[in-house]
C-alpha atoms as a PDB file:
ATOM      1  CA  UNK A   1       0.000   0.000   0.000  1.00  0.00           C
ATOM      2  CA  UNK A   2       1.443   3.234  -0.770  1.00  0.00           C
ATOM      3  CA  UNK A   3       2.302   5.469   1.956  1.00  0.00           C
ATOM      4  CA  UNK A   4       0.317   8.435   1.351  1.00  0.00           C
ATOM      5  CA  UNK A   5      -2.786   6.137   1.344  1.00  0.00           C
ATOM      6  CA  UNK A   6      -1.763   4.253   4.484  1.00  0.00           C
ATOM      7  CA  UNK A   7      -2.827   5.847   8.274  1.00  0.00           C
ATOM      8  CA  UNK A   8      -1.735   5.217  11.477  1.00  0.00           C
ATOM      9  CA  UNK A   9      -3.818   4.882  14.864  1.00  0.00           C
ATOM     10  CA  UNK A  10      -3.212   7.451  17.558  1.00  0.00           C
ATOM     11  CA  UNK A  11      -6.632   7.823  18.915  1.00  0.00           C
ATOM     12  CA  UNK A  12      -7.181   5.092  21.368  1.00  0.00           C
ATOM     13  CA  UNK A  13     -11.407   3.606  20.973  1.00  0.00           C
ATOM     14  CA  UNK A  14     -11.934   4.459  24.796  1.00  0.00           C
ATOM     15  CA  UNK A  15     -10.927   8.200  24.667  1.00  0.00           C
ATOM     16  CA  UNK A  16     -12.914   8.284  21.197  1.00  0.00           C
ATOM     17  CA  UNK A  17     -16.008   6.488  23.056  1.00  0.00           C
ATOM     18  CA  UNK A  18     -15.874   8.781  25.983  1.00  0.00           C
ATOM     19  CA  UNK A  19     -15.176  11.708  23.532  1.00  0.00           C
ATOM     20  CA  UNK A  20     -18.869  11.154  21.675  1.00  0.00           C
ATOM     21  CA  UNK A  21     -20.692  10.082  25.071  1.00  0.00           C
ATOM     22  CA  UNK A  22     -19.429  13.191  26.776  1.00  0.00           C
ATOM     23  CA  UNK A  23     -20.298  15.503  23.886  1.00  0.00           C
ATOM     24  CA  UNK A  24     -23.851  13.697  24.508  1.00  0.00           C
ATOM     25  CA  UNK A  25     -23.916  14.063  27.819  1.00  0.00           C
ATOM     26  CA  UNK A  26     -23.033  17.958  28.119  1.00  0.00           C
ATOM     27  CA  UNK A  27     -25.128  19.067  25.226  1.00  0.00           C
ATOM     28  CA  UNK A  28     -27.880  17.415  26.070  1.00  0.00           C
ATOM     29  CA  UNK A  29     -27.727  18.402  30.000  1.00  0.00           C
ATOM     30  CA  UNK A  30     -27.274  22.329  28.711  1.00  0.00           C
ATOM     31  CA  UNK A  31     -30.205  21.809  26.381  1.00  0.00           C
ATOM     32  CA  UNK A  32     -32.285  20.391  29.011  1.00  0.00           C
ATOM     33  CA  UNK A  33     -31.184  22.451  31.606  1.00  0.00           C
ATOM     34  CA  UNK A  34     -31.886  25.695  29.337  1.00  0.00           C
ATOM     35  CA  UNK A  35     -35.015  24.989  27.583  1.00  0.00           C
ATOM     36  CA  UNK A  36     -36.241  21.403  28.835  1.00  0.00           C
ATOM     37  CA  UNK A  37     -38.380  23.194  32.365  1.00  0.00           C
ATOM     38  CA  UNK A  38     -39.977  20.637  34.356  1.00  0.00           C
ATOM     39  CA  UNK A  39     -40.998  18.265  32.003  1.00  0.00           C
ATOM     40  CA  UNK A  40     -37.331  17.170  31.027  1.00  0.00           C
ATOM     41  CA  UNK A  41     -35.985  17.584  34.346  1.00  0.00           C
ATOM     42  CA  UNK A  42     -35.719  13.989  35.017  1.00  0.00           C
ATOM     43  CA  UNK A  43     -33.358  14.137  31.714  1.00  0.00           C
ATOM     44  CA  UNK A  44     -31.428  16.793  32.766  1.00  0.00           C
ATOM     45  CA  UNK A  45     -30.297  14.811  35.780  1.00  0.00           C
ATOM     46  CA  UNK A  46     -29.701  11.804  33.669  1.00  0.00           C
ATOM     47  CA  UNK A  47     -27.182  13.955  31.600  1.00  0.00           C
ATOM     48  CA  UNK A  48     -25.853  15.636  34.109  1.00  0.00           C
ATOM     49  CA  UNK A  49     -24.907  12.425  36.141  1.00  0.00           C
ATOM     50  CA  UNK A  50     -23.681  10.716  33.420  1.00  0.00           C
ATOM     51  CA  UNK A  51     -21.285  13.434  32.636  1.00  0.00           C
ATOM     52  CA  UNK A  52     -19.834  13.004  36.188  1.00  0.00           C
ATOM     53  CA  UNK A  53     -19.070   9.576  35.550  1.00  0.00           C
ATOM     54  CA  UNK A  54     -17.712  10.347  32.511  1.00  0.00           C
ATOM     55  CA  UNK A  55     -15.390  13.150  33.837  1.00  0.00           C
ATOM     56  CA  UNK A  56     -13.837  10.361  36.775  1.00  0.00           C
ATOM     57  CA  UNK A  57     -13.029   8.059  34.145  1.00  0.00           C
ATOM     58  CA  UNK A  58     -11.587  10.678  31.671  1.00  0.00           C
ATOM     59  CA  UNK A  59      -9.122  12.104  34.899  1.00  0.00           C
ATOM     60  CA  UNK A  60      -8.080   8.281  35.161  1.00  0.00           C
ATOM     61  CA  UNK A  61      -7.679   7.329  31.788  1.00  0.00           C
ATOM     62  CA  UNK A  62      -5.268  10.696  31.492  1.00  0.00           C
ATOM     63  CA  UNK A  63      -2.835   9.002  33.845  1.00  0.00           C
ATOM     64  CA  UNK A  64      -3.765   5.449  32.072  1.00  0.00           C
ATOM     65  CA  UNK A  65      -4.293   5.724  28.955  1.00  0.00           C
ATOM     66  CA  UNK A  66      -2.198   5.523  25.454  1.00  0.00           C
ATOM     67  CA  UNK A  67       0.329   8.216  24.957  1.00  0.00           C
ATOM     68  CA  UNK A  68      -2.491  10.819  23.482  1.00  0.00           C
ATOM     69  CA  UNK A  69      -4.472  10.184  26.172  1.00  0.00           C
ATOM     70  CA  UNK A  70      -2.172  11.151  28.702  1.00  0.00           C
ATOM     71  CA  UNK A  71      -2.611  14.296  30.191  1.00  0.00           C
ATOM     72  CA  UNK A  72       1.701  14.271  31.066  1.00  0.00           C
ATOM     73  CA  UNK A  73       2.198  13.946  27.424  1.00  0.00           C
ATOM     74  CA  UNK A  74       0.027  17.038  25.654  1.00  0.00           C
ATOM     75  CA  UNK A  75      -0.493  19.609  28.163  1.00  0.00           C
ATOM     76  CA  UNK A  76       1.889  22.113  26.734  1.00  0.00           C
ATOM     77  CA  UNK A  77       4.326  24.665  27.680  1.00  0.00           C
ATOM     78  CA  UNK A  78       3.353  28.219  27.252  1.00  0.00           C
ATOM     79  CA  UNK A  79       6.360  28.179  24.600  1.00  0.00           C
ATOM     80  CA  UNK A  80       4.937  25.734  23.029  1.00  0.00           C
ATOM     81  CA  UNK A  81       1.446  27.619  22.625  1.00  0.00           C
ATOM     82  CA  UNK A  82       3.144  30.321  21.681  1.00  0.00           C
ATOM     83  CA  UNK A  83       4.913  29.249  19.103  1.00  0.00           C
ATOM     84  CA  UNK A  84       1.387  27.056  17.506  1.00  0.00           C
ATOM     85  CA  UNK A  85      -0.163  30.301  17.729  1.00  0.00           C
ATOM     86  CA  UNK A  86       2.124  31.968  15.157  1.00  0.00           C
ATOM     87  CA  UNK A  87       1.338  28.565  12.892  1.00  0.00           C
ATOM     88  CA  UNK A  88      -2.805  29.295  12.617  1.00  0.00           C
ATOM     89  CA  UNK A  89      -3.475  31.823  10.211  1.00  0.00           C
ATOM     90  CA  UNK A  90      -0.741  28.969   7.665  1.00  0.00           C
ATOM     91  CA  UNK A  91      -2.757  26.687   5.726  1.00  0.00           C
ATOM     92  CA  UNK A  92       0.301  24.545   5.103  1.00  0.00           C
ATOM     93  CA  UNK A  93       0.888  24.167   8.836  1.00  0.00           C
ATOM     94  CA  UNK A  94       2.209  20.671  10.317  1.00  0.00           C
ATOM     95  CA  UNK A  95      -0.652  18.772  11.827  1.00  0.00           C
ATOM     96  CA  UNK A  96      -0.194  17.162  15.563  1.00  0.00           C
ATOM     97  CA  UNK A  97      -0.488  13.320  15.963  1.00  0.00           C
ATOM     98  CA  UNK A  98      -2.836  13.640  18.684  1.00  0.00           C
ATOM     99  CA  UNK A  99      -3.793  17.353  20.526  1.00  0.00           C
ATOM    100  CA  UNK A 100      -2.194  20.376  19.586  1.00  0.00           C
ATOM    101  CA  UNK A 101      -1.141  22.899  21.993  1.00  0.00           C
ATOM    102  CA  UNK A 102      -4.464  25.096  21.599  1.00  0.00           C
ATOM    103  CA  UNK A 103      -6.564  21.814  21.257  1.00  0.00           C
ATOM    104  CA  UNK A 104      -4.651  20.996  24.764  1.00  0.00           C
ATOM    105  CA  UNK A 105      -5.664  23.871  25.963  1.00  0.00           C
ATOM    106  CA  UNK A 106      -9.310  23.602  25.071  1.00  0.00           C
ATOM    107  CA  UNK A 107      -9.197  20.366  26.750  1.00  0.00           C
ATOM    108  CA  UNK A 108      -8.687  21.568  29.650  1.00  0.00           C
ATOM    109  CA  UNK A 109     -10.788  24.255  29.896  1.00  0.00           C
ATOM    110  CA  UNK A 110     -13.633  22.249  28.845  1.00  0.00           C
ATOM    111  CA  UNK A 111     -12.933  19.587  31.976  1.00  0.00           C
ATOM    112  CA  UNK A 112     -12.337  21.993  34.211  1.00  0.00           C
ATOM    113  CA  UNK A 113     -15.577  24.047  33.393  1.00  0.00           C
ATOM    114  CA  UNK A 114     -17.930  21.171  32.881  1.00  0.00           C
ATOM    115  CA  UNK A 115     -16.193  19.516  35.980  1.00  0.00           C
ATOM    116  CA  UNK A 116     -17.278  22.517  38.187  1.00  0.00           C
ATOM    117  CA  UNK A 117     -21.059  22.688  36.684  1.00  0.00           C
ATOM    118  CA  UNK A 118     -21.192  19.151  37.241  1.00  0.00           C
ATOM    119  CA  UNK A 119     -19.626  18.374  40.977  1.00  0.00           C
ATOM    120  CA  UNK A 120     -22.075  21.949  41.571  1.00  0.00           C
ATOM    121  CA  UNK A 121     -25.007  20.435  40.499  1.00  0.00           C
ATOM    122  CA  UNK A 122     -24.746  18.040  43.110  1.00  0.00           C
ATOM    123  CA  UNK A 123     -25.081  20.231  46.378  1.00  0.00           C
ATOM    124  CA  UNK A 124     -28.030  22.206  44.933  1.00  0.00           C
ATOM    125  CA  UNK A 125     -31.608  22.364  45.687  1.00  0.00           C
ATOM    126  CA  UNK A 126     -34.666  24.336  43.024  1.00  0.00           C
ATOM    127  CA  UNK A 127     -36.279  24.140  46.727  1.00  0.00           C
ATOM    128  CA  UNK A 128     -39.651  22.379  45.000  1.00  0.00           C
ATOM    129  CA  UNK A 129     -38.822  18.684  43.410  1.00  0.00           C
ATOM    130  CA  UNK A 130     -35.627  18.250  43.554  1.00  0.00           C
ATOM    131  CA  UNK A 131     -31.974  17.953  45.967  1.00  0.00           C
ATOM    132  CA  UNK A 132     -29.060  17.048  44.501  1.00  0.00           C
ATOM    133  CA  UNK A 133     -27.358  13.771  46.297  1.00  0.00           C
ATOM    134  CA  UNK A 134     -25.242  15.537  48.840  1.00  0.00           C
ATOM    135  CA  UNK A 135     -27.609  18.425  49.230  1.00  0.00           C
ATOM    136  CA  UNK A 136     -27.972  17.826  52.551  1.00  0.00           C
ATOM    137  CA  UNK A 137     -24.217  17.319  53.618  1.00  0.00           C
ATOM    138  CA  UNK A 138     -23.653  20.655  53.236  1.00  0.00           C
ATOM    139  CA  UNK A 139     -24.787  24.386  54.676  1.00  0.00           C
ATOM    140  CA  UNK A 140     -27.457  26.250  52.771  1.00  0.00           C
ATOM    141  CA  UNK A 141     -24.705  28.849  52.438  1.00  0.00           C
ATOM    142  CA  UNK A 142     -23.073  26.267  50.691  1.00  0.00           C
ATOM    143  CA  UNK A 143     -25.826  25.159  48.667  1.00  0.00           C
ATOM    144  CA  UNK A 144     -26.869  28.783  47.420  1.00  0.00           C
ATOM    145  CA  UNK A 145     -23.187  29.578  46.253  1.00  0.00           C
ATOM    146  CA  UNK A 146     -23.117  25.913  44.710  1.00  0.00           C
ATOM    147  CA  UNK A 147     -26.672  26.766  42.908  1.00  0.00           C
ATOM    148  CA  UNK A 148     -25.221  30.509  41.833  1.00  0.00           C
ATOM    149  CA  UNK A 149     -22.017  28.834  40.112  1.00  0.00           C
ATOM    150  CA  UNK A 150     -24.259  26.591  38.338  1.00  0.00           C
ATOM    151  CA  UNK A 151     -27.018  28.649  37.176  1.00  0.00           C
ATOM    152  CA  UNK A 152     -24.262  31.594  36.015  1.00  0.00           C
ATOM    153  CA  UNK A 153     -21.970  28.728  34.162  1.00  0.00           C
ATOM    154  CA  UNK A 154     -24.950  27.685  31.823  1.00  0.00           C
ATOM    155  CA  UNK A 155     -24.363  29.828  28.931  1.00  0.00           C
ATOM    156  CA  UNK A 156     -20.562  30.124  29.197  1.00  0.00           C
ATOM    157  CA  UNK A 157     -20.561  26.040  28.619  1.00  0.00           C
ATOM    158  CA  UNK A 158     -22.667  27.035  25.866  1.00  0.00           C
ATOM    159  CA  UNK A 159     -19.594  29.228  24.312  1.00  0.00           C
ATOM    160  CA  UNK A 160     -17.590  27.037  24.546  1.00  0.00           C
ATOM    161  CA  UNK A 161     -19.639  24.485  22.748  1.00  0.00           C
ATOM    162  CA  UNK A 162     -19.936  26.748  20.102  1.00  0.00           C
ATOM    163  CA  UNK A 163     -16.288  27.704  20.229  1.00  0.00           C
ATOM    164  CA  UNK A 164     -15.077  24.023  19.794  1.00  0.00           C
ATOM    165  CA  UNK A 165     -17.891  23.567  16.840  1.00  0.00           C
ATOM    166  CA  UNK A 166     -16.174  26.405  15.028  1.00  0.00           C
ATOM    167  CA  UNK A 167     -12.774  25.560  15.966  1.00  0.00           C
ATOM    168  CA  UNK A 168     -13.685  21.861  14.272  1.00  0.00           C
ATOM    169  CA  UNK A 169     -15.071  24.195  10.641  1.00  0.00           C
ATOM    170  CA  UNK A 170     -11.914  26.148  10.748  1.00  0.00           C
ATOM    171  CA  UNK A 171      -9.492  22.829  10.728  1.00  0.00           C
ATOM    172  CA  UNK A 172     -11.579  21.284   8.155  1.00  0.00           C
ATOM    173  CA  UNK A 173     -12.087  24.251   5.867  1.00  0.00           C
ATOM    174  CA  UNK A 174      -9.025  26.390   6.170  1.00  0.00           C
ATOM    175  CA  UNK A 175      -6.196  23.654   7.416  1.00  0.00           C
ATOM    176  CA  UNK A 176      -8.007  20.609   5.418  1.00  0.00           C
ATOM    177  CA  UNK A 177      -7.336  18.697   8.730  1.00  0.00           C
ATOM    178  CA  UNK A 178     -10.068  16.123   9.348  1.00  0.00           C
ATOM    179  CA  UNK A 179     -10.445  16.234  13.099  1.00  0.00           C
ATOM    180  CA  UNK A 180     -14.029  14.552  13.385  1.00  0.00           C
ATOM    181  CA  UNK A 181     -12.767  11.594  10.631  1.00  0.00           C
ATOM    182  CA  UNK A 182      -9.601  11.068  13.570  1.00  0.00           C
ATOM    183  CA  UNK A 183     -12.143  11.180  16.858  1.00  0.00           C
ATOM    184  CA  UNK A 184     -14.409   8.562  14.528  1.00  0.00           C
ATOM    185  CA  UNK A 185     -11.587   6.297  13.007  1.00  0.00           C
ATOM    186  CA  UNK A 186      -9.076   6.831  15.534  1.00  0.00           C
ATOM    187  CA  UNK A 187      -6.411   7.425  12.408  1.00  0.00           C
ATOM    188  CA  UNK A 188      -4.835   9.815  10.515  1.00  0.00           C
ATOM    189  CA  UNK A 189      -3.273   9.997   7.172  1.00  0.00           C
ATOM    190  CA  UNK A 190       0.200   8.601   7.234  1.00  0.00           C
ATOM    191  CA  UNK A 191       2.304  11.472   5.457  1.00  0.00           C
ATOM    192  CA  UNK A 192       1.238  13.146   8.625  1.00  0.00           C
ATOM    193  CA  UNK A 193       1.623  11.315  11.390  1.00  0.00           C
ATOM    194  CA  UNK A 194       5.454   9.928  11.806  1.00  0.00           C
ATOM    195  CA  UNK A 195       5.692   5.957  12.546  1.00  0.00           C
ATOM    196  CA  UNK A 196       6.913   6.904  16.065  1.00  0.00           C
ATOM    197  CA  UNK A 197       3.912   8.790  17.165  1.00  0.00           C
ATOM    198  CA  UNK A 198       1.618   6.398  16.534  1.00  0.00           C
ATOM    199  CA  UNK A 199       0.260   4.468  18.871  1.00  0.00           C
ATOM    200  CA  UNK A 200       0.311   0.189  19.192  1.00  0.00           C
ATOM    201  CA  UNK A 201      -3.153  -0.338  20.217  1.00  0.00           C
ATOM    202  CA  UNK A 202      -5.885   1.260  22.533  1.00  0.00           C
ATOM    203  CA  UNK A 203      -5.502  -1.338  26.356  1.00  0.00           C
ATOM    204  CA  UNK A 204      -8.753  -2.679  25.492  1.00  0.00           C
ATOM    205  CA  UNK A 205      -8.444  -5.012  28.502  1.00  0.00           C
ATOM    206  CA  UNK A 206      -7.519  -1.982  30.818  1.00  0.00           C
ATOM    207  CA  UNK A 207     -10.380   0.064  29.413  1.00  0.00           C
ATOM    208  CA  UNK A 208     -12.642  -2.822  30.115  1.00  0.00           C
ATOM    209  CA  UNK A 209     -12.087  -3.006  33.474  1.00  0.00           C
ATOM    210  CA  UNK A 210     -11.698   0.852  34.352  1.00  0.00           C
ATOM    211  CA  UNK A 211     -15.036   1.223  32.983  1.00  0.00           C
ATOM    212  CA  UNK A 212     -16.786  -1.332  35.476  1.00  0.00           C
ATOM    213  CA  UNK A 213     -14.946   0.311  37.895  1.00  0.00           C
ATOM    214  CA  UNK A 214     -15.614   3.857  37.253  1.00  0.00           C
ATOM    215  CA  UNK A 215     -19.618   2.981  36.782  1.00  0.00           C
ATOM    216  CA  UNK A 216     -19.778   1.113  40.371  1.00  0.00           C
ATOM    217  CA  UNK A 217     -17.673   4.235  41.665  1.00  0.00           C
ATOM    218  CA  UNK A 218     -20.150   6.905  40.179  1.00  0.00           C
ATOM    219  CA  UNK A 219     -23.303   4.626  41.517  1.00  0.00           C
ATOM    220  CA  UNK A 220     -21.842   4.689  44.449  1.00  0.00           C
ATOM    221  CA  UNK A 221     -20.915   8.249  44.653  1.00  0.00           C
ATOM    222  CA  UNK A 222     -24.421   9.409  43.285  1.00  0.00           C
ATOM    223  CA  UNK A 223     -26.707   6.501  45.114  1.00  0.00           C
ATOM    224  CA  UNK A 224     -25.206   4.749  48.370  1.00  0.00           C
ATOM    225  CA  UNK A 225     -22.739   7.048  49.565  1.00  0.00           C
ATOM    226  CA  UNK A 226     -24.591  10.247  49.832  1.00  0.00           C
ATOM    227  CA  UNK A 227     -25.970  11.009  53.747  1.00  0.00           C
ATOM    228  CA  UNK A 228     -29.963  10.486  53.942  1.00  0.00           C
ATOM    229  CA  UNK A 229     -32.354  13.748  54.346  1.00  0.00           C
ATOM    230  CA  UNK A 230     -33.110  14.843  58.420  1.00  0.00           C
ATOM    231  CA  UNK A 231     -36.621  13.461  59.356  1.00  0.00           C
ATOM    232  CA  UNK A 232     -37.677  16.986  59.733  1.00  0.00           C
ATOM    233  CA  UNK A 233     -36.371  18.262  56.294  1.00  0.00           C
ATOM    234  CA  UNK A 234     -39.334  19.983  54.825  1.00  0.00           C
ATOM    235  CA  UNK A 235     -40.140  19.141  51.468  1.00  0.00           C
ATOM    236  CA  UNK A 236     -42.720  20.390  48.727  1.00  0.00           C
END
């Protein structure tokens, strides 16, 4: 096979599941959460504690996983950024095996502000149907400041949703990199991606048994774990 039709695997199949079930998860607990009212409620929750479980096994699977997937090996160095900055407005430019230095960066933001709206959403109360799991372990102090971050993050998630969808268009159209075909596939065209930064294969057996793991932690965490309500707790 010639080489410029060959690719080469760097995206592992569990960071490209838990890429497509968080993008699930998050846009369907903002749309919910947004326009759904009382009638999707239920679904918002659903979302919402899904994404939690998907967060714990994403933090793992950074410290875990194949080299792409490992948080140690793309967070960058501001020189770094720097210098991928001065690269965007080239068509030409040299495309990353796995995250670039901005797509790093976006990375983290994006766990670090849907991490917040999540873990917030747990210690809140809408004070008529329904208390987050570990509403009651904490002060109503507390749970007001928890309810304020998570009512105020709403639409910056949303920008940034909307900033990663047009960061996706500019790859494709300007850069002719084909960032959705690599999070479906898992590969990328040969002539760009050097033998040595490939990766071998995806620790299917390690992936296997984080995710039973991770799902009886998150149960656990959301369902037994979480203190029961006073007797006299009023409720609606």
């Amino acid at each position: 096979m010639a080489e410029e039709q060959r690719e080469r695997l760097v995206w592992d199949w569990p960071i490209r599941l838990w890429h497509w079930l968080f993008a699930i998860a998050v846009l369907g607990a903002w749309i919910t959460g947004q326009w759904g009212g009382f009638d999707w409620r239920q679904w918002h929750f659903w979302f919402g504690q899904s994404a939690v479980g998907l967060l714990i096994f994403r933090f793992l699977w950074g410290f875990v996983g194949p080299r792409h997937a490992r948080f140690g090996q793309f967070l960058p160095r501001p020189s770094q950024l720097q210098a991928y900055l001065k690269t965007l407005p080239r068509r030409d430019s040299t495309e990353t095996a796995g995250h670039s230095p901005l797509g790093a960066l976006a990375v983290i933001v994006i766990l670090t502000v849907v991490g917040v709206q999540a873990s917030s959403g747990l210690f809140i109360s809408d004070d008529i149907l329904y208390e987050g799991p570990w509403y009651v372990a904490v002060s109503e102090d507390t749970a007001d400041v928890a309810s304020t971050v998570h009512h105020r993050l709403a639409w910056p998630i949303g920008v940034v949703i909307a900033l990663h969808l047009v960061a996706i268009l500019f790859y494709r159209l300007f850069k002719s990199q084909r960032l959705t075909r690599a999070m479906v596939t898992g590969r990328k065209p040969a002539q760009r991606v050097p033998e040595k930064d490939a990766i071998p294969h995806s620790r299917s057996v390690l992936a296997l048994i984080m995710t039973v793991l991770v799902a009886a932690l998150t149960w656990w965490l959301l369902a037994v774990a979480p203190p029961e309500p006073p007797p006299d707790m009023n409720f609606w």
